[in-house]
C-alpha atoms as a PDB file:
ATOM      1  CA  UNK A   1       4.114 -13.348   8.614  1.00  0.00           C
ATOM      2  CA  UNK A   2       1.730 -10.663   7.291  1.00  0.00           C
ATOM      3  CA  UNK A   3       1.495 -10.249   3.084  1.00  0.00           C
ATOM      4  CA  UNK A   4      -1.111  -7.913   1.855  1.00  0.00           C
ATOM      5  CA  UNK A   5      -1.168  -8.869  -1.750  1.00  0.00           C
ATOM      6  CA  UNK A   6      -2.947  -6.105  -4.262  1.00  0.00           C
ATOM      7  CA  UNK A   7      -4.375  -6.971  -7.375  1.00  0.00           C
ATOM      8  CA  UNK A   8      -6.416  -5.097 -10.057  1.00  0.00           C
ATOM      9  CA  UNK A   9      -4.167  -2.293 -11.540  1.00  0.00           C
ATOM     10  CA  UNK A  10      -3.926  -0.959 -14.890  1.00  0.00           C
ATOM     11  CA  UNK A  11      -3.613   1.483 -17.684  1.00  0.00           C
ATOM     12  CA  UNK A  12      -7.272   2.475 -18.648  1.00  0.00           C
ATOM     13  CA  UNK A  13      -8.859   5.330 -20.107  1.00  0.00           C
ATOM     14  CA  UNK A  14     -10.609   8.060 -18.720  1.00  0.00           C
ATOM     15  CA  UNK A  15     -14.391   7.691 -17.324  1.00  0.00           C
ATOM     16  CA  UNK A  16     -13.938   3.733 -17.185  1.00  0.00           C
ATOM     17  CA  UNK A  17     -14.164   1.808 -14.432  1.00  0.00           C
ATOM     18  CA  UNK A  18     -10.982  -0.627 -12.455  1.00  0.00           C
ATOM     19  CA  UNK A  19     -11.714  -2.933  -9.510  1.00  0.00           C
ATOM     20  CA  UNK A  20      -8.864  -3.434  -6.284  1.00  0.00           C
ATOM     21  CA  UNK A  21      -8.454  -6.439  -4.181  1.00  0.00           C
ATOM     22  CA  UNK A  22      -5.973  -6.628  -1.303  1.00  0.00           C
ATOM     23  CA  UNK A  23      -6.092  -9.960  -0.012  1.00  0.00           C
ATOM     24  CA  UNK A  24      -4.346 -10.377   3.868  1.00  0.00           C
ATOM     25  CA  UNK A  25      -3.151 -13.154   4.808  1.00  0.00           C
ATOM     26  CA  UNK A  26      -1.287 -14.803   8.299  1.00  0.00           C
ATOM     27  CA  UNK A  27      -3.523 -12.481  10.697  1.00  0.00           C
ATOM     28  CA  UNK A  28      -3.055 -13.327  14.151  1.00  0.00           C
ATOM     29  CA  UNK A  29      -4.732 -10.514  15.467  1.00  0.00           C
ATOM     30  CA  UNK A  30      -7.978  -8.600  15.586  1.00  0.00           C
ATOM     31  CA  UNK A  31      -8.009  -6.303  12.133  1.00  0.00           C
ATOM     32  CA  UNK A  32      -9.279  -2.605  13.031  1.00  0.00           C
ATOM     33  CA  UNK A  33      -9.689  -1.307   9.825  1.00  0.00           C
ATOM     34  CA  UNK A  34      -8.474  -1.885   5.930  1.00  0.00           C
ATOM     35  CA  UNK A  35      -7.753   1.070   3.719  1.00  0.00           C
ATOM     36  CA  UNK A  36      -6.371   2.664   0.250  1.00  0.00           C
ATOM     37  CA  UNK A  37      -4.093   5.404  -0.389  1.00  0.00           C
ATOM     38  CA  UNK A  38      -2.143   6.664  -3.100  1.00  0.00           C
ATOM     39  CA  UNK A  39       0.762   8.230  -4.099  1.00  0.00           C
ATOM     40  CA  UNK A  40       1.531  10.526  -7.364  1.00  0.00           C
ATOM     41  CA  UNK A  41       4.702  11.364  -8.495  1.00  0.00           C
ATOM     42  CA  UNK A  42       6.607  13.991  -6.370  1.00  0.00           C
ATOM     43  CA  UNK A  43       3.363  14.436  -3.866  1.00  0.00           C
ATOM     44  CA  UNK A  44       2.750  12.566  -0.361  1.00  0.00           C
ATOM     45  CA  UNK A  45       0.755   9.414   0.026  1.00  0.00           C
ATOM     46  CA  UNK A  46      -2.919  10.126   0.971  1.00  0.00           C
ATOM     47  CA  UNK A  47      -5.961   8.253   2.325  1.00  0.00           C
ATOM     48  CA  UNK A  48      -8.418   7.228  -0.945  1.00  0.00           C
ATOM     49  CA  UNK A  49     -10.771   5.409   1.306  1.00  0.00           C
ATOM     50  CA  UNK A  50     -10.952   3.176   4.559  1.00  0.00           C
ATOM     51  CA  UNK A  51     -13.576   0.695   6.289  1.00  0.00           C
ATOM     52  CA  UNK A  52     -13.313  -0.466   9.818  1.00  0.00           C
ATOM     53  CA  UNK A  53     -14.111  -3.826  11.359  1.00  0.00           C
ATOM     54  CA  UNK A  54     -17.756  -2.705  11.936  1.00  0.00           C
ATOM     55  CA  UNK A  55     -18.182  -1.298   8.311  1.00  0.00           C
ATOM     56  CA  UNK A  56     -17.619   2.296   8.707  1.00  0.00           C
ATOM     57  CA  UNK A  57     -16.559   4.194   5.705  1.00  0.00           C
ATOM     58  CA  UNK A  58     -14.533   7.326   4.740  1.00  0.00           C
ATOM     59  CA  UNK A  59     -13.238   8.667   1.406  1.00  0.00           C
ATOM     60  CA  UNK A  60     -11.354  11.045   0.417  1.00  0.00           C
ATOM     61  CA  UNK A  61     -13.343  14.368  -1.308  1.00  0.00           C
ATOM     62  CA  UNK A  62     -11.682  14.091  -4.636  1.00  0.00           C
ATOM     63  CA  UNK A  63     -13.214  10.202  -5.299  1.00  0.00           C
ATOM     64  CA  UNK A  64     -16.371  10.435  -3.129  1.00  0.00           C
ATOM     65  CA  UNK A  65     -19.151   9.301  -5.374  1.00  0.00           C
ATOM     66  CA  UNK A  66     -17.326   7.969  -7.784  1.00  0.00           C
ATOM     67  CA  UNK A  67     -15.157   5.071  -5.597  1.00  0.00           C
ATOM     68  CA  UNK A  68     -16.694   2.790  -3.225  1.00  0.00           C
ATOM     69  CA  UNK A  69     -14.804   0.500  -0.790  1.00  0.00           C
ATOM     70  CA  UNK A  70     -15.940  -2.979   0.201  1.00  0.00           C
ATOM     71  CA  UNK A  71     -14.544  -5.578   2.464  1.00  0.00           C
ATOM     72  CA  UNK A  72     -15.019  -9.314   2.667  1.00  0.00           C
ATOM     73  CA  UNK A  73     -14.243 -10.380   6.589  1.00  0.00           C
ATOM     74  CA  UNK A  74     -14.506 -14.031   6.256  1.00  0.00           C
ATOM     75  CA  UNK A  75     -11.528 -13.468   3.369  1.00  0.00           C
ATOM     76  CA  UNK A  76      -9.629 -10.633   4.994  1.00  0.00           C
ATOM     77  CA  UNK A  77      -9.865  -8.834   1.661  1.00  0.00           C
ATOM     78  CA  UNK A  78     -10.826  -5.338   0.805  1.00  0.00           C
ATOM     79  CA  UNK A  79     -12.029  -4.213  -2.821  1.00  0.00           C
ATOM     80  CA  UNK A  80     -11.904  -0.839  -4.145  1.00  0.00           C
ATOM     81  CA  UNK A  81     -13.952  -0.026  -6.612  1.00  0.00           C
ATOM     82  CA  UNK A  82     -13.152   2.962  -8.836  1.00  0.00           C
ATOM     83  CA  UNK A  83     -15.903   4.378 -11.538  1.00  0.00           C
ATOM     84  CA  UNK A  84     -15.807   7.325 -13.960  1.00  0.00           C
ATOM     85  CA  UNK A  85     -11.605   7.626 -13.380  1.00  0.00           C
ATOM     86  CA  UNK A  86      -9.826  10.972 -13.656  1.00  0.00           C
ATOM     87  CA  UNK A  87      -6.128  11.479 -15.269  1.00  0.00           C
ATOM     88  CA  UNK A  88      -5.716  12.628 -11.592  1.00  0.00           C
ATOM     89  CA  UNK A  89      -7.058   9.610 -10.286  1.00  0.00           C
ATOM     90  CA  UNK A  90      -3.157   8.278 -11.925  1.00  0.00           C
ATOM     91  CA  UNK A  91      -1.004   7.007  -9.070  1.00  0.00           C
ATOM     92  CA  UNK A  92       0.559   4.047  -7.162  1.00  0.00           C
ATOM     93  CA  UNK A  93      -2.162   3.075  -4.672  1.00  0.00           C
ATOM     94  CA  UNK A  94      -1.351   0.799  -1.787  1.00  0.00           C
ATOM     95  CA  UNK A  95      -3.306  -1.276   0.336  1.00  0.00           C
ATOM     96  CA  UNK A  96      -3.043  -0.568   4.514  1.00  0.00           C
ATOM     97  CA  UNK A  97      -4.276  -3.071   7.280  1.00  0.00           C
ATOM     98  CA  UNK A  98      -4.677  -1.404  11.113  1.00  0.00           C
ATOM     99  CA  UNK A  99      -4.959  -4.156  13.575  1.00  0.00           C
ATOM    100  CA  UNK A 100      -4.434  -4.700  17.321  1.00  0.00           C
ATOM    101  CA  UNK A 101      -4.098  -7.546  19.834  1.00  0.00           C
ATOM    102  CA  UNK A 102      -3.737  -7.030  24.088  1.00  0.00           C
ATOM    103  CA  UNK A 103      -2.864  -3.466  23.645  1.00  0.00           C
ATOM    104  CA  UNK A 104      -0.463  -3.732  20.754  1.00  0.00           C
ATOM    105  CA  UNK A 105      -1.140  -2.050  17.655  1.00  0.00           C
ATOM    106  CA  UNK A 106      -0.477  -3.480  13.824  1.00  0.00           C
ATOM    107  CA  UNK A 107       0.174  -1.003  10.670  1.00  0.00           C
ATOM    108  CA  UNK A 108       0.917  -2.749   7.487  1.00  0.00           C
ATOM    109  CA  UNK A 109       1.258  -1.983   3.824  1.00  0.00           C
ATOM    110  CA  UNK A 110       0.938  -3.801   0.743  1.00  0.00           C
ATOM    111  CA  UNK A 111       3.727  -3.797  -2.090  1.00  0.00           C
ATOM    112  CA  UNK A 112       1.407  -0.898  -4.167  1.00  0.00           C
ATOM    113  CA  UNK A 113      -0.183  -1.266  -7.605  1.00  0.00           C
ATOM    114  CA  UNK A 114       0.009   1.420 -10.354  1.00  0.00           C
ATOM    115  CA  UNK A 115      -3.067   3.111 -11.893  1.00  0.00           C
ATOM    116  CA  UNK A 116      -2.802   4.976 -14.903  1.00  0.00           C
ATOM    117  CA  UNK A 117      -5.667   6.772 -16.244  1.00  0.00           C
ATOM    118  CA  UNK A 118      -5.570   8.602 -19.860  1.00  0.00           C
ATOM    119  CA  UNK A 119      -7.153  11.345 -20.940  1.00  0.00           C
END
């Protein structure tokens, strides 16, 4: 069974600094890409930032320069790190894992861990 657990959340202030992890475990397939999105209240979940297998990266425009994403492959875990945060930056943020195996395609999601940035 596939668990993405996150880890790293918190209430911080504003211009500090937080570090994700989103650990995967019970792969039995090729992983494609590892991502973060987020959600604020009462808007739609969006892409933060995502890395493929081969180490291509894309951010969103609202945290380019300011997050970076990482990934560990022998570990399976991906690390978001997020500098100089934004009250706007506040939201749930959930981890996503894009595999595939013999044609078959894998989309999971991790339980989500709250951010919460004050001004």
């Amino acid at each position: 069974q596939v668990q993405l657990v996150e880890s790293g959340g918190g209430l911080v202030q504003a211009g500090t600094s937080l570090r994700l992890s989103c650990a995967a475990s019970g792969i039995m397939f090729s992983i494609d890409a590892m991502g973060w999105y987020r959600q604020a209240p009462g808007k739609q979940r969006e892409l933060v930032a995502r890395i493929t297998s081969g180490g291509t990266t894309n951010y969103a425009d609202s945290v380019k320069g300011r997050f970076t994403i990482s990934r560990d492959n022998a570990k399976n875990t991906v690390y978001l790190q997020m500098d100089s945060l934004k009250p706007e930056d506040t939201a749930v943020y959930f981890c996503n894992l894009a595999g595939s195996s013999f044609g078959r395609g894998y989309d999971y999601w991790g339980q989500g861990t709250q951010v919460t940035v004050s001004s």
